[in-house]
Structure formats: structure tokens, C-alpha cells
PDB file of N, CA and C in Angstrom:
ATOM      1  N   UNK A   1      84.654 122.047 104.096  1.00  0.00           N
ATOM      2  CA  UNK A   1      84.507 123.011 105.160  1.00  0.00           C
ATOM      3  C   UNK A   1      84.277 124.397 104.577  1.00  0.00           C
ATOM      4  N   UNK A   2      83.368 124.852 105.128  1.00  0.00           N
ATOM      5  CA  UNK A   2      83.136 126.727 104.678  1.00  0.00           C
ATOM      6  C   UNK A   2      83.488 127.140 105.560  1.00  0.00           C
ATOM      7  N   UNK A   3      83.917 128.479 105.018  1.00  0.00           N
ATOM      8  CA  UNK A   3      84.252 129.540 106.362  1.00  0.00           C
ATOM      9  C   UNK A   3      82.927 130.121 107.008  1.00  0.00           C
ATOM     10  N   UNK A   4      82.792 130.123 108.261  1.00  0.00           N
ATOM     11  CA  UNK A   4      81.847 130.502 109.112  1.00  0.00           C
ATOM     12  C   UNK A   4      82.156 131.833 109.668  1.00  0.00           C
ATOM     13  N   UNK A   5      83.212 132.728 109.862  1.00  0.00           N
ATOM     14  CA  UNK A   5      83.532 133.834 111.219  1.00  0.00           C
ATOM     15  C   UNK A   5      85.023 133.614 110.815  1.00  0.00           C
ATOM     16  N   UNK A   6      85.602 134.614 111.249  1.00  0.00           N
ATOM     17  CA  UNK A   6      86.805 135.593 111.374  1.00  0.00           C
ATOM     18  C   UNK A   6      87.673 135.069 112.233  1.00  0.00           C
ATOM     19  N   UNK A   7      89.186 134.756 112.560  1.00  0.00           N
ATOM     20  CA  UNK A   7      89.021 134.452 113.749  1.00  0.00           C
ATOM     21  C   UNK A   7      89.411 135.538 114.875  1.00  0.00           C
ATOM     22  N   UNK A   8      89.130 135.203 115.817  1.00  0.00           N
ATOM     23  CA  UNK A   8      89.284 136.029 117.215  1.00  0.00           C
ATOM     24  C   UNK A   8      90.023 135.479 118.130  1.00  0.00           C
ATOM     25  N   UNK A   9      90.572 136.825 118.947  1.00  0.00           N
ATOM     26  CA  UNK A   9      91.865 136.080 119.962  1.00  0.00           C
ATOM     27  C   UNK A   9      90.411 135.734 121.400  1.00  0.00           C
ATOM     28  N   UNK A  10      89.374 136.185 121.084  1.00  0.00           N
ATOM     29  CA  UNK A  10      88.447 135.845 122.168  1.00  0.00           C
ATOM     30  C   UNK A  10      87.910 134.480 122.113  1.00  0.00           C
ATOM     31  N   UNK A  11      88.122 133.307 123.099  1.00  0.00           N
ATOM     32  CA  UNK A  11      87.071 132.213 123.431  1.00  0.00           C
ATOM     33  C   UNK A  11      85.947 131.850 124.058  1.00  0.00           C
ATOM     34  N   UNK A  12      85.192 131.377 123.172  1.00  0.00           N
ATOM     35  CA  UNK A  12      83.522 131.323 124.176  1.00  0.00           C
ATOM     36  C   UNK A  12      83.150 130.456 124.745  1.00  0.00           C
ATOM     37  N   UNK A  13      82.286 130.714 125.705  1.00  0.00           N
ATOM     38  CA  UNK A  13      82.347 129.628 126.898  1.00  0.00           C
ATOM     39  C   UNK A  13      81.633 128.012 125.908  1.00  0.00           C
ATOM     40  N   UNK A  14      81.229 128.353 124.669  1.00  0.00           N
ATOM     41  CA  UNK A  14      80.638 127.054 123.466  1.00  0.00           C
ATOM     42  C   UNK A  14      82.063 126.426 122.868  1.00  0.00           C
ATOM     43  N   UNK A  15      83.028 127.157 123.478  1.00  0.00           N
ATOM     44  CA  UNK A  15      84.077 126.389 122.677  1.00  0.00           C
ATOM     45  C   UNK A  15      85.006 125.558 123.562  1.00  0.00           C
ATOM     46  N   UNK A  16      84.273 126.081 124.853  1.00  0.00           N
ATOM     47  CA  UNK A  16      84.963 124.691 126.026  1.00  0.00           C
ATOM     48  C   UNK A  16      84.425 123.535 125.656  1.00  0.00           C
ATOM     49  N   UNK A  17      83.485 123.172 125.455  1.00  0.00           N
ATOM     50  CA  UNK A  17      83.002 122.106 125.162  1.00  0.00           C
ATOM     51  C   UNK A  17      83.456 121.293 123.562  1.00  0.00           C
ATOM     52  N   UNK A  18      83.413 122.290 122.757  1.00  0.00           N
ATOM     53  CA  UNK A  18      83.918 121.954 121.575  1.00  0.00           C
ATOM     54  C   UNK A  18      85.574 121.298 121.648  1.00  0.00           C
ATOM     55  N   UNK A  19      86.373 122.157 122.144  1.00  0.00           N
ATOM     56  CA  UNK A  19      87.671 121.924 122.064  1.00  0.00           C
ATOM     57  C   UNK A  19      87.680 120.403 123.204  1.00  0.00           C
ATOM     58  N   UNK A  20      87.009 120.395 124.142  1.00  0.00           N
ATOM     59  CA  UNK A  20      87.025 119.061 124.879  1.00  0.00           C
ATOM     60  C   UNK A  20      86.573 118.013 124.030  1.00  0.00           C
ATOM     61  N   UNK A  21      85.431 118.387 123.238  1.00  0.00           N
ATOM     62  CA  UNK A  21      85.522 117.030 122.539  1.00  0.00           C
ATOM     63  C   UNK A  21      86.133 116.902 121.334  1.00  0.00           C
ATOM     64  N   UNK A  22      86.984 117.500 120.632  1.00  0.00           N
ATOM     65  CA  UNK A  22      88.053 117.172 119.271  1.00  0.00           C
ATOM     66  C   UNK A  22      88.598 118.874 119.351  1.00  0.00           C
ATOM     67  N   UNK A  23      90.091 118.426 119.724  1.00  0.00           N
ATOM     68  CA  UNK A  23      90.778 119.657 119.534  1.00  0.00           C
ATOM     69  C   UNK A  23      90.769 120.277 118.324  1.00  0.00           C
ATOM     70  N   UNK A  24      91.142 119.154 116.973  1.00  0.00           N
ATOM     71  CA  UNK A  24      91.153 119.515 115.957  1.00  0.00           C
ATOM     72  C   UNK A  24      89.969 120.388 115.141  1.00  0.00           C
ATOM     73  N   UNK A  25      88.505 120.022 115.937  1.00  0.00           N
ATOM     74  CA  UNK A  25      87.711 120.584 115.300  1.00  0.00           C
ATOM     75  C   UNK A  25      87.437 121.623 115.763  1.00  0.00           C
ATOM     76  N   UNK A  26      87.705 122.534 117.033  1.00  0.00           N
ATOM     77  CA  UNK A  26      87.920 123.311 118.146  1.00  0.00           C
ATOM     78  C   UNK A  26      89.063 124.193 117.384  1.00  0.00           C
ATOM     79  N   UNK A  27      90.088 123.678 116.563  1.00  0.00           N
ATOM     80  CA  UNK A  27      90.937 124.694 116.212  1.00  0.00           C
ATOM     81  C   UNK A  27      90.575 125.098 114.503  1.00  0.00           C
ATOM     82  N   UNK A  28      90.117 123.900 113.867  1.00  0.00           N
ATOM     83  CA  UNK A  28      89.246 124.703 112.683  1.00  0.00           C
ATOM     84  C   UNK A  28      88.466 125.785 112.612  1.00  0.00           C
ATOM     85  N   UNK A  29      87.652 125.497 113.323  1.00  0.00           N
ATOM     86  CA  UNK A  29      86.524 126.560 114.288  1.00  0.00           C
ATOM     87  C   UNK A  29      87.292 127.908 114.418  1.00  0.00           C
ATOM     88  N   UNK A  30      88.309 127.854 115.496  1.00  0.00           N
ATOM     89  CA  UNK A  30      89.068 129.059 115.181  1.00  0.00           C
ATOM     90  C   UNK A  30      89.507 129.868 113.694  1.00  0.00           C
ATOM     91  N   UNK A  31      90.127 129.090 112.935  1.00  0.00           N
ATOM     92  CA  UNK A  31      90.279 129.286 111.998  1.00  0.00           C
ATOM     93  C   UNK A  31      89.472 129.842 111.028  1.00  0.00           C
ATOM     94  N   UNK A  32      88.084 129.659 111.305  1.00  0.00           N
ATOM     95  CA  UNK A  32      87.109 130.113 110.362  1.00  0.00           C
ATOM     96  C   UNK A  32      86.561 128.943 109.627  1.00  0.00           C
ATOM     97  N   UNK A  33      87.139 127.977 109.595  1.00  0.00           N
ATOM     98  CA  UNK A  33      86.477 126.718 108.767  1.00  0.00           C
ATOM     99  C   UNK A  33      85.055 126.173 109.591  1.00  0.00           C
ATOM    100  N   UNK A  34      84.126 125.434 109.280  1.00  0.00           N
ATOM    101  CA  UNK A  34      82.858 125.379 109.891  1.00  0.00           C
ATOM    102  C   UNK A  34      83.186 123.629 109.911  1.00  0.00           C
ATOM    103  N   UNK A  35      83.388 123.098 110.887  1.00  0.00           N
ATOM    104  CA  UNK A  35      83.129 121.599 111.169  1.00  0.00           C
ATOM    105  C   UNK A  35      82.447 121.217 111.683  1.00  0.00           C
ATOM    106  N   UNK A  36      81.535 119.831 111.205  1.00  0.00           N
ATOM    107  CA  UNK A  36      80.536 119.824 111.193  1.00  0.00           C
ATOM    108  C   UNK A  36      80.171 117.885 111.992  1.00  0.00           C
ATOM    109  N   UNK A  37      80.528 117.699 112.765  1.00  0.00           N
ATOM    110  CA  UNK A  37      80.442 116.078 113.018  1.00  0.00           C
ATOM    111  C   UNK A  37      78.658 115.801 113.612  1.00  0.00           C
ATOM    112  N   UNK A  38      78.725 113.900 113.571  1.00  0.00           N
ATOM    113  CA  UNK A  38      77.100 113.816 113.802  1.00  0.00           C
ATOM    114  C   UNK A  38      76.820 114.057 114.988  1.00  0.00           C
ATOM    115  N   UNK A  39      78.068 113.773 115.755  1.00  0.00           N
ATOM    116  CA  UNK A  39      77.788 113.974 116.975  1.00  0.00           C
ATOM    117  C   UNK A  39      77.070 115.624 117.561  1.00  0.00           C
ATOM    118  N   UNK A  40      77.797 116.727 117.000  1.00  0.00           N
ATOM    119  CA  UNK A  40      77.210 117.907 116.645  1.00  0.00           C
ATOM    120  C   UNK A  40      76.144 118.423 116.547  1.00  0.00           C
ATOM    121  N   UNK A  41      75.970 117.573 114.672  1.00  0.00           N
ATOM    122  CA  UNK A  41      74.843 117.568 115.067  1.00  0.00           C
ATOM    123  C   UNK A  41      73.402 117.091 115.829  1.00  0.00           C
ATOM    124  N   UNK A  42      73.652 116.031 116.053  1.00  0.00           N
ATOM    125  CA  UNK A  42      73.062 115.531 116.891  1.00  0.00           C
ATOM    126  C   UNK A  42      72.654 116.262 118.391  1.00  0.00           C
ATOM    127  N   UNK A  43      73.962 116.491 118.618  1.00  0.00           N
ATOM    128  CA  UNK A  43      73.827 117.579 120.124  1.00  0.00           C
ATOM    129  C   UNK A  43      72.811 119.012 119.573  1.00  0.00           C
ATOM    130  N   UNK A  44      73.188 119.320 118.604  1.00  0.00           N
ATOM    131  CA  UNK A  44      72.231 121.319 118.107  1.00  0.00           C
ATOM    132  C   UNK A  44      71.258 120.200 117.832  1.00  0.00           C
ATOM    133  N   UNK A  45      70.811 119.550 117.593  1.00  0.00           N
ATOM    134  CA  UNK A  45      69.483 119.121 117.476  1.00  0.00           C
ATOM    135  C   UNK A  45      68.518 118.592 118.654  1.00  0.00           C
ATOM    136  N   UNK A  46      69.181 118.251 119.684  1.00  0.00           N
ATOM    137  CA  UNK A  46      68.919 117.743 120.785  1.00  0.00           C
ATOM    138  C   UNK A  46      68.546 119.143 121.429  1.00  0.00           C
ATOM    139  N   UNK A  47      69.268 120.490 121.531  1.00  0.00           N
ATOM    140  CA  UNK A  47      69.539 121.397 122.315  1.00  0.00           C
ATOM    141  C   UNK A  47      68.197 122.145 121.387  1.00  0.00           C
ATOM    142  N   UNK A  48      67.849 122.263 120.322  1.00  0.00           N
ATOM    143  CA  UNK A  48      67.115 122.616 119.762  1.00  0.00           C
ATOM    144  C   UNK A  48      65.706 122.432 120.619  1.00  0.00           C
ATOM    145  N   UNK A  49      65.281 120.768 120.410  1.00  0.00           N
ATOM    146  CA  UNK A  49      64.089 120.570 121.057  1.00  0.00           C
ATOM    147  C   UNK A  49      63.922 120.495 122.717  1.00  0.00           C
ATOM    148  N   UNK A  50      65.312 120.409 123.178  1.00  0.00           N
ATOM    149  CA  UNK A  50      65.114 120.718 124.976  1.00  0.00           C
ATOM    150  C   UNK A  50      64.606 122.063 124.845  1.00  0.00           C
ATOM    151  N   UNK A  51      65.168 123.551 124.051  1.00  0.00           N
ATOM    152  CA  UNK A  51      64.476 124.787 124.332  1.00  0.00           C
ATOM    153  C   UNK A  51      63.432 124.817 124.146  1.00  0.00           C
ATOM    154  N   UNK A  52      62.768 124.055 122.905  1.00  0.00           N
ATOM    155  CA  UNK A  52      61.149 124.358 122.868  1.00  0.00           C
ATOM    156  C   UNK A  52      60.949 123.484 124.058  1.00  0.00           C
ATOM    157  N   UNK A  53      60.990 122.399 124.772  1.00  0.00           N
ATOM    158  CA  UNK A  53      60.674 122.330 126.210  1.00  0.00           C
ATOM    159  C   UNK A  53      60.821 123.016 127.394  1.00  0.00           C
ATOM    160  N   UNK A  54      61.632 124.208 127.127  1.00  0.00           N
ATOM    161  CA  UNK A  54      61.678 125.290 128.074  1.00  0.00           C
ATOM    162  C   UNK A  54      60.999 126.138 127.857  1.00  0.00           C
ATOM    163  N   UNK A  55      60.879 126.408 126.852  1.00  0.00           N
ATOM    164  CA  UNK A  55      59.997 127.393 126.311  1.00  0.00           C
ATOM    165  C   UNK A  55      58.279 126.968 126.766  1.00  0.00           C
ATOM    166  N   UNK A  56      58.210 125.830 126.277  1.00  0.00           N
ATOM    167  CA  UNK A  56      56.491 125.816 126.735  1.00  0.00           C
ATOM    168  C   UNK A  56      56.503 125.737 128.066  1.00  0.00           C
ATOM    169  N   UNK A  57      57.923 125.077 129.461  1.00  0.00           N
ATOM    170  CA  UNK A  57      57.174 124.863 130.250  1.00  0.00           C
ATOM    171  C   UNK A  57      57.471 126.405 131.002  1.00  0.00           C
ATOM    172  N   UNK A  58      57.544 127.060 130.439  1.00  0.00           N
ATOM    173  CA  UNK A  58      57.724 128.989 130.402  1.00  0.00           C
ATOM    174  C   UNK A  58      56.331 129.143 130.845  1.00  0.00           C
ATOM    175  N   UNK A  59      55.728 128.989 129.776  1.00  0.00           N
ATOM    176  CA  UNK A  59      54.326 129.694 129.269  1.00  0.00           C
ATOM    177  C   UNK A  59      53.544 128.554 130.659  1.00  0.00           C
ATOM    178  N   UNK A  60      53.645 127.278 130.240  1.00  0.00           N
ATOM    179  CA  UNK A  60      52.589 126.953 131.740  1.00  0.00           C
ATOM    180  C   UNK A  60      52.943 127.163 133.353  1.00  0.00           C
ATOM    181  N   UNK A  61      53.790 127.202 133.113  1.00  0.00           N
ATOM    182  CA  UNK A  61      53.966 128.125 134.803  1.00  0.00           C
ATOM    183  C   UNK A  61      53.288 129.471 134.979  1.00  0.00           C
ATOM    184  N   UNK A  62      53.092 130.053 133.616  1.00  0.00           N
ATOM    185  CA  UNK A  62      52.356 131.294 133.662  1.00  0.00           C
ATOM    186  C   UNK A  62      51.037 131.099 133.783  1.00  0.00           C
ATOM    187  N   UNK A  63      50.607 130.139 133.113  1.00  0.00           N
ATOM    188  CA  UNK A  63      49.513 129.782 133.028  1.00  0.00           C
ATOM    189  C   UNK A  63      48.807 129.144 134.458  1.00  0.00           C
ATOM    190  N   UNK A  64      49.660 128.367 134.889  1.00  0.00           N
ATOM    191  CA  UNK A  64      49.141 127.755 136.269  1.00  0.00           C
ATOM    192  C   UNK A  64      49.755 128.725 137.662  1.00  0.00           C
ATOM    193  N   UNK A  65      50.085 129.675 136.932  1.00  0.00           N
ATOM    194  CA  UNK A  65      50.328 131.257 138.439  1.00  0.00           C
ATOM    195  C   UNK A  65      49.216 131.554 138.006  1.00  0.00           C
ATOM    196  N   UNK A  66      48.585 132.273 136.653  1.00  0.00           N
ATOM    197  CA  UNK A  66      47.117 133.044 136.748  1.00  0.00           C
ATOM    198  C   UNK A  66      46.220 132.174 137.053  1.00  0.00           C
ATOM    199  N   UNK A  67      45.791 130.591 136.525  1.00  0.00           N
ATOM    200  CA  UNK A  67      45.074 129.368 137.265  1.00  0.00           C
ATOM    201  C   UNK A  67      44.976 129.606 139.113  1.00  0.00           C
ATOM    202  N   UNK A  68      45.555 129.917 139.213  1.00  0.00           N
ATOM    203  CA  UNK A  68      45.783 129.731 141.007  1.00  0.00           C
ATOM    204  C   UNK A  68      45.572 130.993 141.573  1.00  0.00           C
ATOM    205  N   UNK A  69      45.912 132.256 140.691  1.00  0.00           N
ATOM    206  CA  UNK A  69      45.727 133.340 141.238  1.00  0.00           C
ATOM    207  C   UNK A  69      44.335 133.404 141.513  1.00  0.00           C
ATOM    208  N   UNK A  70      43.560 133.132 139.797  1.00  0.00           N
ATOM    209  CA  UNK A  70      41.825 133.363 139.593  1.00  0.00           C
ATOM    210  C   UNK A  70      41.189 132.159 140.465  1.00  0.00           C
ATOM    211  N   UNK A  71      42.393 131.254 140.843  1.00  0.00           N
ATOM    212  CA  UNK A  71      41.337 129.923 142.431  1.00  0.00           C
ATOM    213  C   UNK A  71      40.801 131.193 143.428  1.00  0.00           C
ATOM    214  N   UNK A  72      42.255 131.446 144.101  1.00  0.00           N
ATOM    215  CA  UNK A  72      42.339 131.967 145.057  1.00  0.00           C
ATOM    216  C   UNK A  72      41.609 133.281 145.245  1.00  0.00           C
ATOM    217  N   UNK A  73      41.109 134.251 143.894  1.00  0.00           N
ATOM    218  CA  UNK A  73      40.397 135.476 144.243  1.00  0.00           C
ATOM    219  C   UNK A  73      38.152 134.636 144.184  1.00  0.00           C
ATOM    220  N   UNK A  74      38.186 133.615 143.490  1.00  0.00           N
ATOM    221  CA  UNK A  74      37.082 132.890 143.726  1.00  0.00           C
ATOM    222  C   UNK A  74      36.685 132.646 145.305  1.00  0.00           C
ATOM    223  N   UNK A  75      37.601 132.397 145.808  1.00  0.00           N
ATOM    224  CA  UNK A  75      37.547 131.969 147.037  1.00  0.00           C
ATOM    225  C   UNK A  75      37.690 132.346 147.846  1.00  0.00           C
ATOM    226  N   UNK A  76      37.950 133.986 147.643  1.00  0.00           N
ATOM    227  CA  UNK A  76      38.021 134.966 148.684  1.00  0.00           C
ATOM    228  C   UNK A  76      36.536 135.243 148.305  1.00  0.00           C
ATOM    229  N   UNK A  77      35.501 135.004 147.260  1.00  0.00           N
ATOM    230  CA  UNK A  77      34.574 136.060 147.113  1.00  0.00           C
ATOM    231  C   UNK A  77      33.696 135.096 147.398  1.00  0.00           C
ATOM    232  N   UNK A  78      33.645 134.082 147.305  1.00  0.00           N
ATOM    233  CA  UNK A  78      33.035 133.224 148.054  1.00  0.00           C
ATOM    234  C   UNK A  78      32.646 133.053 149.391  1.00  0.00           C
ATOM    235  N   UNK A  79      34.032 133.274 150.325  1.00  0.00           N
ATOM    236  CA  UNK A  79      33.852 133.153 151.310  1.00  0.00           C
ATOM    237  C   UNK A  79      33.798 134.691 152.230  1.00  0.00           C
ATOM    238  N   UNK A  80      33.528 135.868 151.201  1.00  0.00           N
ATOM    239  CA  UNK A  80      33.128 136.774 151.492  1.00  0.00           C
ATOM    240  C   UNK A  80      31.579 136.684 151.213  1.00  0.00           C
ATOM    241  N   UNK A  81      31.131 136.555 150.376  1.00  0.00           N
ATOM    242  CA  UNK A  81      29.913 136.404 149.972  1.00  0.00           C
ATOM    243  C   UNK A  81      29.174 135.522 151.100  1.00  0.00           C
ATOM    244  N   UNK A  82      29.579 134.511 152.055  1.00  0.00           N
ATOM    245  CA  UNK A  82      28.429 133.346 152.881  1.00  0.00           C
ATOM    246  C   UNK A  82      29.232 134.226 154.308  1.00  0.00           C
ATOM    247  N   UNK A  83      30.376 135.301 154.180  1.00  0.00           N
ATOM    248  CA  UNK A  83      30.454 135.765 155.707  1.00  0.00           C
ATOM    249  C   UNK A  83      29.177 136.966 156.052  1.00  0.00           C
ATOM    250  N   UNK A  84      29.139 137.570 154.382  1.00  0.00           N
ATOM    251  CA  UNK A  84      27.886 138.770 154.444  1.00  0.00           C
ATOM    252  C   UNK A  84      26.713 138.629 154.591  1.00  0.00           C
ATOM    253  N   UNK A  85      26.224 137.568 154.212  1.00  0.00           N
ATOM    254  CA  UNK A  85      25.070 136.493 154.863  1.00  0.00           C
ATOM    255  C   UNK A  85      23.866 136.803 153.183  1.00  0.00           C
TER     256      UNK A  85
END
């Protein structure tokens, strides 16, 4: 175990979860020691690639608001264009 952080009389809402699943490693943690299980990691690795899935579906919602915006100004000029004759 390495030391990771100092400890603090403050708890973070990452250590509800921690201390629910192994007290013991929940109170290392406090301590400053860095514990490290697969389950762990497994979870920061999991949580890793769900954000890059938030992350891109970020960017295409942006993408399919300006898609729909540039429909919708087509189609005003369109149907301005066959009202002007």
C-alpha cells in the first residue's frame, strides 16, 4: 500500500460507496494508505469508458441540434422562395 492523501475529518460522497463495499478498505483510504482491489479496478475502468460515452454522446446532440437547426432554416427558404413565386 502507498500513501495516497492526508487524512481528513471530511468524507466524500466516493467514499459512501467505498466504505459500503469493504469497511476495511474505506478506513485505509482514510488513513492515507491507497487500496487497491479488482473489483476497483474494474469499476475506474468501467467508469472510465462510460465517460468517453458521455462525452461523445455530448458532442452528437450538438451535432444533431445544428443538423436540425440548418433542416429547418432550408426549409424556411425554400418555402419562402416557391411563396415569392
Amino acid at each position: 500500500m502507498e500513501k495516497s492523501r492526508k487524512y481528513s475529518p471530511v468524507i466524500f460522497s466516493s467514499e459512501i460507496a467505498q466504505y459500503c463495499f469493504c469497511k476495511a478498505a474505506w478506513w485505509q483510504g482514510r488513513m492515507g494508505n491507497k487500496v487497491e482491489t479488482e473489483g476497483m479496478r474494474a469499476g475506474t475502468e468501467f467508469h472510465k469508458e462510460y465517460g468517453s460515452r458521455v462525452g461523445i454522446s455530448r458532442i452528437l446532440r450538438v451535432v444533431r441540434a445544428l443538423l436540425v437547426g440548418t433542416l429547418v432554416l432550408v426549409v424556411i427558404g425554400a418555402v419562402m422562395r416557391l411563396w415569392s413565386g
